[in-house]
PDB file of N, CA and C in Angstrom:
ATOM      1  N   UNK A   1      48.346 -77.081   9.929  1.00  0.00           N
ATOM      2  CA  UNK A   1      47.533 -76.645  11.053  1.00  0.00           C
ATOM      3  C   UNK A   1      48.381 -76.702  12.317  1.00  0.00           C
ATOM      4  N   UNK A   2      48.816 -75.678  13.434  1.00  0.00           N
ATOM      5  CA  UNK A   2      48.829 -75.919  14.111  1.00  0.00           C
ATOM      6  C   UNK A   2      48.144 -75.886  15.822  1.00  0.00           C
ATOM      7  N   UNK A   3      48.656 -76.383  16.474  1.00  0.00           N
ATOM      8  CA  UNK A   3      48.194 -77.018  17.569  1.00  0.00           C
ATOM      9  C   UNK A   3      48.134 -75.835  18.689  1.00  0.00           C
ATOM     10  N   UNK A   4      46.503 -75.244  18.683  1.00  0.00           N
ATOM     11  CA  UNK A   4      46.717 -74.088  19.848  1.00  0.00           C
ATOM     12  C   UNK A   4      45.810 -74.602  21.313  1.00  0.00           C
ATOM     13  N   UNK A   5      46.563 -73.997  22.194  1.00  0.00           N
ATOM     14  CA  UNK A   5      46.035 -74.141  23.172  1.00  0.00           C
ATOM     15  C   UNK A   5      44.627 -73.593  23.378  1.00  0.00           C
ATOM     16  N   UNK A   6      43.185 -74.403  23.666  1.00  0.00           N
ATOM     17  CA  UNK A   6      41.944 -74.057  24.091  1.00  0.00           C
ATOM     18  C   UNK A   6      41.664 -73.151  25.417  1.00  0.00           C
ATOM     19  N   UNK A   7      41.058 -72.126  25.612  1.00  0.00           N
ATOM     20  CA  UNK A   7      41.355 -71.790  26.735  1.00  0.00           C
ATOM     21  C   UNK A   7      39.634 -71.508  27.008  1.00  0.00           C
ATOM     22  N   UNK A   8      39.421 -71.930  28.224  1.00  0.00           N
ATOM     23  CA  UNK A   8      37.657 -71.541  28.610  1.00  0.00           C
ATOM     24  C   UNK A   8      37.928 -70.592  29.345  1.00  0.00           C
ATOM     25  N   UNK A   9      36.476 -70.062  29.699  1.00  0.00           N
ATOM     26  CA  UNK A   9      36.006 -68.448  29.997  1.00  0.00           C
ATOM     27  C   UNK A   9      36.223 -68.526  31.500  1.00  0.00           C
ATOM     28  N   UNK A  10      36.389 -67.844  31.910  1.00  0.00           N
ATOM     29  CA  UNK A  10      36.474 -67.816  33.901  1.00  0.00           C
ATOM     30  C   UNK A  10      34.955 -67.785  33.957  1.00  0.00           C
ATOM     31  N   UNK A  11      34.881 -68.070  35.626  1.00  0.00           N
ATOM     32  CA  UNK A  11      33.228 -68.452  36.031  1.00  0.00           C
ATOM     33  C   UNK A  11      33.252 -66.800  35.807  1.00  0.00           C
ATOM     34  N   UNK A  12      33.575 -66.145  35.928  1.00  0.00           N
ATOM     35  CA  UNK A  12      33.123 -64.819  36.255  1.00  0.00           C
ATOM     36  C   UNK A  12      32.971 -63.782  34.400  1.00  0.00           C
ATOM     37  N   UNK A  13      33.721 -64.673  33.634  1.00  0.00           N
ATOM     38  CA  UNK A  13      33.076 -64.225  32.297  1.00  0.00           C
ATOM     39  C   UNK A  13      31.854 -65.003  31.713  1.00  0.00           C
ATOM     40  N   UNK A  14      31.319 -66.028  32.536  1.00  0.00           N
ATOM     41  CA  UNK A  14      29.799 -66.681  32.027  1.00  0.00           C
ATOM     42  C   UNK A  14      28.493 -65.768  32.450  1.00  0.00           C
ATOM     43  N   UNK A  15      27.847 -65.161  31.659  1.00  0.00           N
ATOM     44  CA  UNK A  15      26.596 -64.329  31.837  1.00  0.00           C
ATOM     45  C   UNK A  15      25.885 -65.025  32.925  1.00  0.00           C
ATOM     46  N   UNK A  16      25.524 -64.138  33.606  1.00  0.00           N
ATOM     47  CA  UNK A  16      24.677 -64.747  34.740  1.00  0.00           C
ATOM     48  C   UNK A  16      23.247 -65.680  34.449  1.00  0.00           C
ATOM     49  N   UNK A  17      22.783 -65.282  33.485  1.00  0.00           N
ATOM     50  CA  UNK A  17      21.813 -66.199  33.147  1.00  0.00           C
ATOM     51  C   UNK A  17      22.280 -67.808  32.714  1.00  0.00           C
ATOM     52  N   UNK A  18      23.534 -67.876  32.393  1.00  0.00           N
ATOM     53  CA  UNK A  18      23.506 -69.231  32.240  1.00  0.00           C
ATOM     54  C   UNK A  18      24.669 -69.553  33.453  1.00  0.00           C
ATOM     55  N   UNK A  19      24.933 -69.325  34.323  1.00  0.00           N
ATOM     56  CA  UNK A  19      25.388 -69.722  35.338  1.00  0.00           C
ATOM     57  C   UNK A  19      24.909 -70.812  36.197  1.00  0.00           C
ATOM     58  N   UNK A  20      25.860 -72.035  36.442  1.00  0.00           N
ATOM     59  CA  UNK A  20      25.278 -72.917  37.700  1.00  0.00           C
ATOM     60  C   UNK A  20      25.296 -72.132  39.049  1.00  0.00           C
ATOM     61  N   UNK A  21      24.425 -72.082  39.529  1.00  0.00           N
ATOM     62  CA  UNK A  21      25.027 -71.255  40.813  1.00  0.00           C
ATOM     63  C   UNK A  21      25.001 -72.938  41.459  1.00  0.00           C
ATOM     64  N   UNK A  22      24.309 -73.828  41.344  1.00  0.00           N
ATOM     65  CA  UNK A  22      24.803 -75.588  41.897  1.00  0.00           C
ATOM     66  C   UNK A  22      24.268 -76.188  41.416  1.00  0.00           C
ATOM     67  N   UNK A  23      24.786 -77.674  41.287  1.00  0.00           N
ATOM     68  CA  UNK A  23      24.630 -79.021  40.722  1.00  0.00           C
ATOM     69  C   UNK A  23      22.555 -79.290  40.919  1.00  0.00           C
ATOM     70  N   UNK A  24      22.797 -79.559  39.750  1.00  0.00           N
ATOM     71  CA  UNK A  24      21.226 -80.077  39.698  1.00  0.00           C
ATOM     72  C   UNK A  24      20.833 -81.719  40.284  1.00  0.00           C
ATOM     73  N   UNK A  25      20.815 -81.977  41.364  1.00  0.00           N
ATOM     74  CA  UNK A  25      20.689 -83.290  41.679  1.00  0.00           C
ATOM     75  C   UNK A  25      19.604 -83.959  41.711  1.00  0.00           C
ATOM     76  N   UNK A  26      19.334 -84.512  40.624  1.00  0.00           N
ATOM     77  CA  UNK A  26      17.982 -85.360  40.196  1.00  0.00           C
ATOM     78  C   UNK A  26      17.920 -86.536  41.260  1.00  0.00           C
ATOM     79  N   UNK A  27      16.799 -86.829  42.069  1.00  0.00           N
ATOM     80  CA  UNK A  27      16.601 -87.968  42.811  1.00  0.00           C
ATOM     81  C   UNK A  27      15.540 -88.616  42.454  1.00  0.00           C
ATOM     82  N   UNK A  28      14.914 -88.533  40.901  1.00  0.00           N
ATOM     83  CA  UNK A  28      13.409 -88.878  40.755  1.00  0.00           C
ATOM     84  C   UNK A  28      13.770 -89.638  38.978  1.00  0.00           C
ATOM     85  N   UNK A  29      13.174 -90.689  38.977  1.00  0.00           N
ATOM     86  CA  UNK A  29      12.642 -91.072  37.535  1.00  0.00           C
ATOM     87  C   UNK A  29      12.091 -91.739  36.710  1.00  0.00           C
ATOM     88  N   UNK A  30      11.724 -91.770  35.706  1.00  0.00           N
ATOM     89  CA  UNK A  30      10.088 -91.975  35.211  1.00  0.00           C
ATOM     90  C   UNK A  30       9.757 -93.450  34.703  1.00  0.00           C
ATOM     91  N   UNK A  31       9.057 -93.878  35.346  1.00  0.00           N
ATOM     92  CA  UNK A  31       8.513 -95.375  35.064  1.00  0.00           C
ATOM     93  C   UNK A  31       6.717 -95.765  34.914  1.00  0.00           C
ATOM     94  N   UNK A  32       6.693 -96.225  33.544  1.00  0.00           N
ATOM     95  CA  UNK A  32       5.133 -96.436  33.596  1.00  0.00           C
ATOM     96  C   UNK A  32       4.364 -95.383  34.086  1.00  0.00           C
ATOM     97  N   UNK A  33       5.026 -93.845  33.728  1.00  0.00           N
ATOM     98  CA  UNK A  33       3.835 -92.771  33.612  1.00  0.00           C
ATOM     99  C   UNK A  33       3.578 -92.225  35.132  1.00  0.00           C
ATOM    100  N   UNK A  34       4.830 -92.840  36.182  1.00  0.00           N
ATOM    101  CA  UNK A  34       5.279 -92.161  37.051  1.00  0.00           C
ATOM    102  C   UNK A  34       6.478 -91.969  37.593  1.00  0.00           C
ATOM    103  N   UNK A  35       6.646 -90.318  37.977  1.00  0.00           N
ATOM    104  CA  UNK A  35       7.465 -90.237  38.696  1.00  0.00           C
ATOM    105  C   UNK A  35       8.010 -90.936  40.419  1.00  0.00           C
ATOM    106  N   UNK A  36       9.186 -92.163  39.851  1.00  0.00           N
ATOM    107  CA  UNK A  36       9.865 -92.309  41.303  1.00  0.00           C
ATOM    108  C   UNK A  36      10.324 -92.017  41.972  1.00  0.00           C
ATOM    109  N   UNK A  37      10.617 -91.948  43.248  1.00  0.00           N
ATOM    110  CA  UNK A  37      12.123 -91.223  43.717  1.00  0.00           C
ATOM    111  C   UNK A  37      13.130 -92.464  44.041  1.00  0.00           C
ATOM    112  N   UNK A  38      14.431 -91.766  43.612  1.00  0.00           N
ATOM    113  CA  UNK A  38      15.336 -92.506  43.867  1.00  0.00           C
ATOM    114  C   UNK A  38      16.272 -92.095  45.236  1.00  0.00           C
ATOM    115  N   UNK A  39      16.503 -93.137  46.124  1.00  0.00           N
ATOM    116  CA  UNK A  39      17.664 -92.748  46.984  1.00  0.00           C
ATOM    117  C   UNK A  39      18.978 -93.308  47.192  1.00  0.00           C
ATOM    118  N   UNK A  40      19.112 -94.251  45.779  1.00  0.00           N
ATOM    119  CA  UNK A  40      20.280 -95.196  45.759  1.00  0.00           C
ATOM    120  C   UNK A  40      21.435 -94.192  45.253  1.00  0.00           C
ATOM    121  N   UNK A  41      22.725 -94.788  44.456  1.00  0.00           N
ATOM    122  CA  UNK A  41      23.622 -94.128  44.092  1.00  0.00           C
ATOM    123  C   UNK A  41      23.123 -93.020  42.403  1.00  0.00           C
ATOM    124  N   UNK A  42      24.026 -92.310  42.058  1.00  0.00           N
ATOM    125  CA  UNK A  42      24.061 -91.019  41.898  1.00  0.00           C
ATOM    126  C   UNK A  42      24.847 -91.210  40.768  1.00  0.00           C
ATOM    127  N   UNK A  43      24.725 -91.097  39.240  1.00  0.00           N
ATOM    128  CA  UNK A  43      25.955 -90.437  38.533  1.00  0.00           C
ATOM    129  C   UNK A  43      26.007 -88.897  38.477  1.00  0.00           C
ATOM    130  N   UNK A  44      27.385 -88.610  38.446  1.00  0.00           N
ATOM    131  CA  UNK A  44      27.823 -87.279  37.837  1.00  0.00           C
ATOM    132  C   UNK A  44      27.550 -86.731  36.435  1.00  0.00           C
ATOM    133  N   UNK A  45      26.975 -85.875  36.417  1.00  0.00           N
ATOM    134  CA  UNK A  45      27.411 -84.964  34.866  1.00  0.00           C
ATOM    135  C   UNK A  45      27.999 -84.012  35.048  1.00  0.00           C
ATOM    136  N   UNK A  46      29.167 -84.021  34.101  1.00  0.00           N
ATOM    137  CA  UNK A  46      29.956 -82.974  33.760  1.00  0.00           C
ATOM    138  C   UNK A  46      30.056 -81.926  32.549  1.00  0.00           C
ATOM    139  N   UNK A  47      30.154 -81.078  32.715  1.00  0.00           N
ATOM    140  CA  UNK A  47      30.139 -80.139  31.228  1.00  0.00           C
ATOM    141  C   UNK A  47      31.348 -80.614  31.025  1.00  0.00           C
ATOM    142  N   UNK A  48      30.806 -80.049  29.220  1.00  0.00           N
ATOM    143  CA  UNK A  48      31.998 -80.453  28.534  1.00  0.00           C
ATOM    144  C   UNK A  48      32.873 -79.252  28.576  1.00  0.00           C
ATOM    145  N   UNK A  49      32.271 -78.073  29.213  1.00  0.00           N
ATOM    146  CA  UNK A  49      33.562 -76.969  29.210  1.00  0.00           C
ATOM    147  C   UNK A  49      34.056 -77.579  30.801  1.00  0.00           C
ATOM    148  N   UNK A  50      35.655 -76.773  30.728  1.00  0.00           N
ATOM    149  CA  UNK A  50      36.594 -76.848  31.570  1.00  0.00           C
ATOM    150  C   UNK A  50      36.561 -76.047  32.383  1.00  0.00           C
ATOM    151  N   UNK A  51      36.874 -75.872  33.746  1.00  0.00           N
ATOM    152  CA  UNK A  51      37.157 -74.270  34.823  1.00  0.00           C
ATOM    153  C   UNK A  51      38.517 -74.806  34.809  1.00  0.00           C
ATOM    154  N   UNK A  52      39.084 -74.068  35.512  1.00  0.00           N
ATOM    155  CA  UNK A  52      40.699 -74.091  35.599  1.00  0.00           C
ATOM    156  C   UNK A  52      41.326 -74.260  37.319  1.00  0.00           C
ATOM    157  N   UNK A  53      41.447 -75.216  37.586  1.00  0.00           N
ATOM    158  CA  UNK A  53      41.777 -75.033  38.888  1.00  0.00           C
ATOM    159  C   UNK A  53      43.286 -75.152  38.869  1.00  0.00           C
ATOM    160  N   UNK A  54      44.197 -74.144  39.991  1.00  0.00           N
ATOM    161  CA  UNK A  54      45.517 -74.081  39.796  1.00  0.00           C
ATOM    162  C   UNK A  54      45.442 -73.848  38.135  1.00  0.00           C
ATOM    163  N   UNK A  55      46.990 -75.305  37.833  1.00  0.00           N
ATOM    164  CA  UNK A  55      47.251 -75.244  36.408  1.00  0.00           C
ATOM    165  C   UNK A  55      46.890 -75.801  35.713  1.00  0.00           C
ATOM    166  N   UNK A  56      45.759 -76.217  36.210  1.00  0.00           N
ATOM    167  CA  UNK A  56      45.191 -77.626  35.214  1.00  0.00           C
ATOM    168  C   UNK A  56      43.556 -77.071  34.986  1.00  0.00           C
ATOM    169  N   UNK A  57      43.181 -78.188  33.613  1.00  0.00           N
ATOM    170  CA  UNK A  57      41.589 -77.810  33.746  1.00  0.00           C
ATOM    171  C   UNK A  57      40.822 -78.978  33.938  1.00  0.00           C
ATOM    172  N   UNK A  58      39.918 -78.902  33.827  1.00  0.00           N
ATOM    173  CA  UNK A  58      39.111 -80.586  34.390  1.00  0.00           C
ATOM    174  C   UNK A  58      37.530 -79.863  34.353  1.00  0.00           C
ATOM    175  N   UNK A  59      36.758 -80.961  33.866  1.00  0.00           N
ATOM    176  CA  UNK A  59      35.293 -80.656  33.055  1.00  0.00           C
ATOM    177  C   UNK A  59      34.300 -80.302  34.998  1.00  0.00           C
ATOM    178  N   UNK A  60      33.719 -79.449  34.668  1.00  0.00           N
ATOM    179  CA  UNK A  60      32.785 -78.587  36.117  1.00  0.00           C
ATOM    180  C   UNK A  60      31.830 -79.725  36.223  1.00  0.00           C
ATOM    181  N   UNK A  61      31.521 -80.137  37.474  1.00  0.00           N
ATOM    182  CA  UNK A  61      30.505 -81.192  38.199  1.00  0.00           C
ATOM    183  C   UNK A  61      29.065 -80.241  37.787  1.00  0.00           C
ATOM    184  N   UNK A  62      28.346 -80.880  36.950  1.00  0.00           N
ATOM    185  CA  UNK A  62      27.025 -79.636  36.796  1.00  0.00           C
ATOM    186  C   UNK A  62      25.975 -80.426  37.684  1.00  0.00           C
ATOM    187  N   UNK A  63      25.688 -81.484  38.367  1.00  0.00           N
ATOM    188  CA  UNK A  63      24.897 -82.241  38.643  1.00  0.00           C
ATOM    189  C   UNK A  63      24.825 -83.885  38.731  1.00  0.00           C
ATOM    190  N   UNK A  64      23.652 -84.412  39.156  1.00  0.00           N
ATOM    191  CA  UNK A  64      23.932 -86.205  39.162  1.00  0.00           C
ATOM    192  C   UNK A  64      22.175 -86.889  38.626  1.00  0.00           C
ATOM    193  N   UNK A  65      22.562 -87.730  38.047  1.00  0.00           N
ATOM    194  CA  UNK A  65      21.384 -88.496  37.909  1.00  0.00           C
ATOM    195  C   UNK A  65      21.097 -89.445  38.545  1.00  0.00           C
ATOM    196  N   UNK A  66      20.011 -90.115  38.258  1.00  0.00           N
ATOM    197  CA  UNK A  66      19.895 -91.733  39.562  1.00  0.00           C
ATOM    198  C   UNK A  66      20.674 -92.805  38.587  1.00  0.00           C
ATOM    199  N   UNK A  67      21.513 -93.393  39.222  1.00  0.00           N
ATOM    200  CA  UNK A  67      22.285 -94.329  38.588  1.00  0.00           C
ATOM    201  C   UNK A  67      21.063 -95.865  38.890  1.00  0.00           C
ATOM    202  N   UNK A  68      20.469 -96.004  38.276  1.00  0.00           N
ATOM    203  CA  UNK A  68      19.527 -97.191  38.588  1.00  0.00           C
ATOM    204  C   UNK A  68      19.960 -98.558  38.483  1.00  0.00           C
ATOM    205  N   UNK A  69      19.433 -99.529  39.077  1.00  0.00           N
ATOM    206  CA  UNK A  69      19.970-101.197  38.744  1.00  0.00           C
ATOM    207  C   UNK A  69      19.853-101.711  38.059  1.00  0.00           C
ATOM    208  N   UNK A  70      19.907-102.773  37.588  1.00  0.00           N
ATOM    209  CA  UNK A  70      19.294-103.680  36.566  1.00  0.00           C
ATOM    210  C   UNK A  70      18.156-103.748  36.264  1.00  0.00           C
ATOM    211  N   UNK A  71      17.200-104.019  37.507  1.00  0.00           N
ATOM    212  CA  UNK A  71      15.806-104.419  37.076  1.00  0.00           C
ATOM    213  C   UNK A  71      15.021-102.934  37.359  1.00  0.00           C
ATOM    214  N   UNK A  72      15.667-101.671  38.336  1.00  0.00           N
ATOM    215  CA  UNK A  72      14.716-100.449  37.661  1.00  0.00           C
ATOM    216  C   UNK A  72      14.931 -99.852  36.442  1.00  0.00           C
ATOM    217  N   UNK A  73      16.043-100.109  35.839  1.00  0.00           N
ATOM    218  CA  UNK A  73      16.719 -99.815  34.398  1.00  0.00           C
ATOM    219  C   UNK A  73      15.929-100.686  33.579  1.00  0.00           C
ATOM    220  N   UNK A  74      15.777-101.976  33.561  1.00  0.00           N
ATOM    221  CA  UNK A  74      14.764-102.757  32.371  1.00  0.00           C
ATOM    222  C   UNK A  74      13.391-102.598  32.946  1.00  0.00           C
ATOM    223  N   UNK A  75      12.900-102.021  34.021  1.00  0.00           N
ATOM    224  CA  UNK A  75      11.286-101.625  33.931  1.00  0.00           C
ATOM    225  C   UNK A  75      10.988-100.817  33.406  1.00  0.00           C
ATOM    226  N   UNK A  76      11.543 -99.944  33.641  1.00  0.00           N
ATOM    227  CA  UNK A  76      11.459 -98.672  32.849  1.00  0.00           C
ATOM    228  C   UNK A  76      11.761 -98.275  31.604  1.00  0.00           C
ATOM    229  N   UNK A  77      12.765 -99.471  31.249  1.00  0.00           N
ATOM    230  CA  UNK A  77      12.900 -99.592  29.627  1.00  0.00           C
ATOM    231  C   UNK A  77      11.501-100.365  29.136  1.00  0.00           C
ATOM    232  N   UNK A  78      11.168-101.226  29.494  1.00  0.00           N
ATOM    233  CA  UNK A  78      10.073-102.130  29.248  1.00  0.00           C
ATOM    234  C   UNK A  78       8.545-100.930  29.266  1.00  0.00           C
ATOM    235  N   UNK A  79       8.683-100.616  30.248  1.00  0.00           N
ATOM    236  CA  UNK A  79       7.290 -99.405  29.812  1.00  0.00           C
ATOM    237  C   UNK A  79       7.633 -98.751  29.268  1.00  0.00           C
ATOM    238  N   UNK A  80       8.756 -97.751  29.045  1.00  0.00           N
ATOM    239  CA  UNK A  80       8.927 -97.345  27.783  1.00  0.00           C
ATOM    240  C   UNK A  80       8.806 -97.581  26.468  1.00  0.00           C
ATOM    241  N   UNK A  81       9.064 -98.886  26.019  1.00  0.00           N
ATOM    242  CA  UNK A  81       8.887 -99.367  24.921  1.00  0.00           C
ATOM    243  C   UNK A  81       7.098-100.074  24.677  1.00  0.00           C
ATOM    244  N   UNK A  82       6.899-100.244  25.983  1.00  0.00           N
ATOM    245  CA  UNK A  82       4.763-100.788  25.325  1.00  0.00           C
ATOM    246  C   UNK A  82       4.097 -99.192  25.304  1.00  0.00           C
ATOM    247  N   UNK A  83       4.471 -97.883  26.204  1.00  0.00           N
ATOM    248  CA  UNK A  83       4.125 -96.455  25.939  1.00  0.00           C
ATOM    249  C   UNK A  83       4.136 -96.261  24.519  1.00  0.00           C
ATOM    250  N   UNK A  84       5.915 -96.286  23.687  1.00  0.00           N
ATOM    251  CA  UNK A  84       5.536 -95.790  22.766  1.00  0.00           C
ATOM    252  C   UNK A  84       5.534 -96.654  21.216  1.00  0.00           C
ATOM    253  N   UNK A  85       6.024 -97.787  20.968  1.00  0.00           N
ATOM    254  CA  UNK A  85       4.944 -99.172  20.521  1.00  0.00           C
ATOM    255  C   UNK A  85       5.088 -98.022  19.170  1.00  0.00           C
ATOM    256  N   UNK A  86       6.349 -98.328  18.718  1.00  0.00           N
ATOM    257  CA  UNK A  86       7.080 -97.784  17.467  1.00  0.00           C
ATOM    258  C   UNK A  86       6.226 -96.851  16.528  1.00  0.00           C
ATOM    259  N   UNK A  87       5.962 -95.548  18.028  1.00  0.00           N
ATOM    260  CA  UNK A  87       5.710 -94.523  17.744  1.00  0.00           C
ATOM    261  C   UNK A  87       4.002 -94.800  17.500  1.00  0.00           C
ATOM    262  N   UNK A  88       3.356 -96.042  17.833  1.00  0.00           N
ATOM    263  CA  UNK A  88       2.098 -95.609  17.626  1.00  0.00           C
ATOM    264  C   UNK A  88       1.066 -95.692  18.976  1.00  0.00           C
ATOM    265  N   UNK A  89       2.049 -96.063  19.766  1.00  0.00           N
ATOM    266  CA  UNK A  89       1.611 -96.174  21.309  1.00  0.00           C
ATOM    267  C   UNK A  89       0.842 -94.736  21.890  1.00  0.00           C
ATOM    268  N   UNK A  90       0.559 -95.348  23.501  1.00  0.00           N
ATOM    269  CA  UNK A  90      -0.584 -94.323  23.982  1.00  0.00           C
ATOM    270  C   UNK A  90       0.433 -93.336  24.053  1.00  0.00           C
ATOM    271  N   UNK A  91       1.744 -93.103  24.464  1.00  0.00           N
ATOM    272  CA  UNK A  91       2.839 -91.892  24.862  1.00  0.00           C
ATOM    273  C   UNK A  91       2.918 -91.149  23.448  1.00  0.00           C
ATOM    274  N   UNK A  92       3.321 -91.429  22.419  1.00  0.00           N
ATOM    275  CA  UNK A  92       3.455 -90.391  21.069  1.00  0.00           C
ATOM    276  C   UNK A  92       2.321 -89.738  20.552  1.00  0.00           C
ATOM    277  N   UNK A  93       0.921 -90.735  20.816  1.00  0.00           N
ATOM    278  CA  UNK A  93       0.200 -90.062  20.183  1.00  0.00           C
ATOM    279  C   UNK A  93      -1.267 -89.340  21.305  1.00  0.00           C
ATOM    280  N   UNK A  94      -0.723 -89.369  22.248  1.00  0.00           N
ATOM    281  CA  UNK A  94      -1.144 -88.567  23.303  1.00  0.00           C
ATOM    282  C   UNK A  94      -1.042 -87.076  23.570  1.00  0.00           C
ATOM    283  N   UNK A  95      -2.276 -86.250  23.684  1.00  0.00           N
ATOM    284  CA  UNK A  95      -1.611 -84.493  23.323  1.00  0.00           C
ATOM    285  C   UNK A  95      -1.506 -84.612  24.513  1.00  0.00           C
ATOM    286  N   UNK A  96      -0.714 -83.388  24.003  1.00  0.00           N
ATOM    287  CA  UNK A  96       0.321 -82.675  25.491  1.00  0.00           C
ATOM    288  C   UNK A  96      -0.070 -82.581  26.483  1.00  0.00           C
ATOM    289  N   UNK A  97      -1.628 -81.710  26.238  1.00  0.00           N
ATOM    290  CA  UNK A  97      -2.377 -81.555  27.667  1.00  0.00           C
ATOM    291  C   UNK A  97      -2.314 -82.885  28.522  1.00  0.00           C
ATOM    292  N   UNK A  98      -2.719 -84.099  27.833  1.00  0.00           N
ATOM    293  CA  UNK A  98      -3.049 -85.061  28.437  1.00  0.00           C
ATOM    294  C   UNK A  98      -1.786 -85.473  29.485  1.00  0.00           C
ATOM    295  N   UNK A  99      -0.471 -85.306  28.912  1.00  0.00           N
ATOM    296  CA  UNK A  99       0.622 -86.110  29.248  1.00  0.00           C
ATOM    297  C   UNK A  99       1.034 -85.087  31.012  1.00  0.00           C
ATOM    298  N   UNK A 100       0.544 -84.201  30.925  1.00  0.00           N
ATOM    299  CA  UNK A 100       1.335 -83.658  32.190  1.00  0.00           C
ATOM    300  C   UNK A 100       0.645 -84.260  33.839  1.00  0.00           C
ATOM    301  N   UNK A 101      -0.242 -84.575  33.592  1.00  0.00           N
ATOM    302  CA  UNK A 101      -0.968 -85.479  35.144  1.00  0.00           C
ATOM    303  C   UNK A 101       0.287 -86.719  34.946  1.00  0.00           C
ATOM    304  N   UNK A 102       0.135 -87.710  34.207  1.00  0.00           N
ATOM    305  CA  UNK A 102       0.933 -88.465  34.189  1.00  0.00           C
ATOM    306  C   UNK A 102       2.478 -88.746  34.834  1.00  0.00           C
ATOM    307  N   UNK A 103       2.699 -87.060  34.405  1.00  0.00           N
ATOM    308  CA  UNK A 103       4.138 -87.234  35.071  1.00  0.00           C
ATOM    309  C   UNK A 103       4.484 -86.268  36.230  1.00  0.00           C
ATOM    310  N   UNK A 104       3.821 -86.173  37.193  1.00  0.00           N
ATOM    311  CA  UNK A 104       3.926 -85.635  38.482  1.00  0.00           C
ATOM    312  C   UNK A 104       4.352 -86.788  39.260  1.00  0.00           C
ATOM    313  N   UNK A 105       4.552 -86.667  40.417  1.00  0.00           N
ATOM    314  CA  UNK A 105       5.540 -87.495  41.531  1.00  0.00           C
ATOM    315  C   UNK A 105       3.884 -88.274  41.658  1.00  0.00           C
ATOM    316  N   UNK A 106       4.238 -89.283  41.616  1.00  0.00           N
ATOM    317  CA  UNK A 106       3.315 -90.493  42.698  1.00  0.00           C
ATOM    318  C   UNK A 106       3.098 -89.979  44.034  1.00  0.00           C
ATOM    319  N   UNK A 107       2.004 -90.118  44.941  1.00  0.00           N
ATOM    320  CA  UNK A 107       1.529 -89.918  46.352  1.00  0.00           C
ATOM    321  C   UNK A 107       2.034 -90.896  46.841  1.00  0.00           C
ATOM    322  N   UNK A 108       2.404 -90.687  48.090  1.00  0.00           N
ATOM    323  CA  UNK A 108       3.109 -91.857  48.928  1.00  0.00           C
ATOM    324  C   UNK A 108       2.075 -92.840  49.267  1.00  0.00           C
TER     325      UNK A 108
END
């Protein structure tokens, strides 16, 4: 086998429908059946395809998530896990209709 060089598509050969035209920056997320907002720090996601800047390539910034702390990271793990209560909790076996009030933004 040998070893060929990968080469990705220019922004301008990606169909417009799947184009970033910009980073999706999530500032909101879900705890106990509501939406929070977050205004702390931010991770990056990157695609796993490459653009090419100059001579080099390096994975495209598509967006950021809320990088959360300790204790909004284990609340939200913690209601997560009594919601869905190994799959027999109120979240899995809740129809769909029901679930969408739930997850709208909280009123200030």
């Amino acid at each position: 086998m040998t070893n060929e060089l990968i080469t990705f598509p220019g922004n301008e050969k990606v169909p417009e429908k799947y184009k970033i035209i910009s980073p999706v920056e999530q500032h909101q997320y879900l705890c106990n059946g509501t939406i929070r907002e977050w205004s702390g720090q931010q991770h990056d996601v990157l695609s796993p395809l490459c653009e090419k800047i100059a001579d080099t390539f390096r994975p495209k910034r598509i967006g950021s998530y809320p990088l959360l702390t300790e204790t909004e990271a284990l609340e939200a793990l913690e209601a997560a896990c009594i919601a869905y209560d190994h799959g027999r909790g109120a979240w899995p076996t809740m129809p769909v209709d029901l679930t969408t009030p739930l997850t709208k933004p909280s009123q200030p």
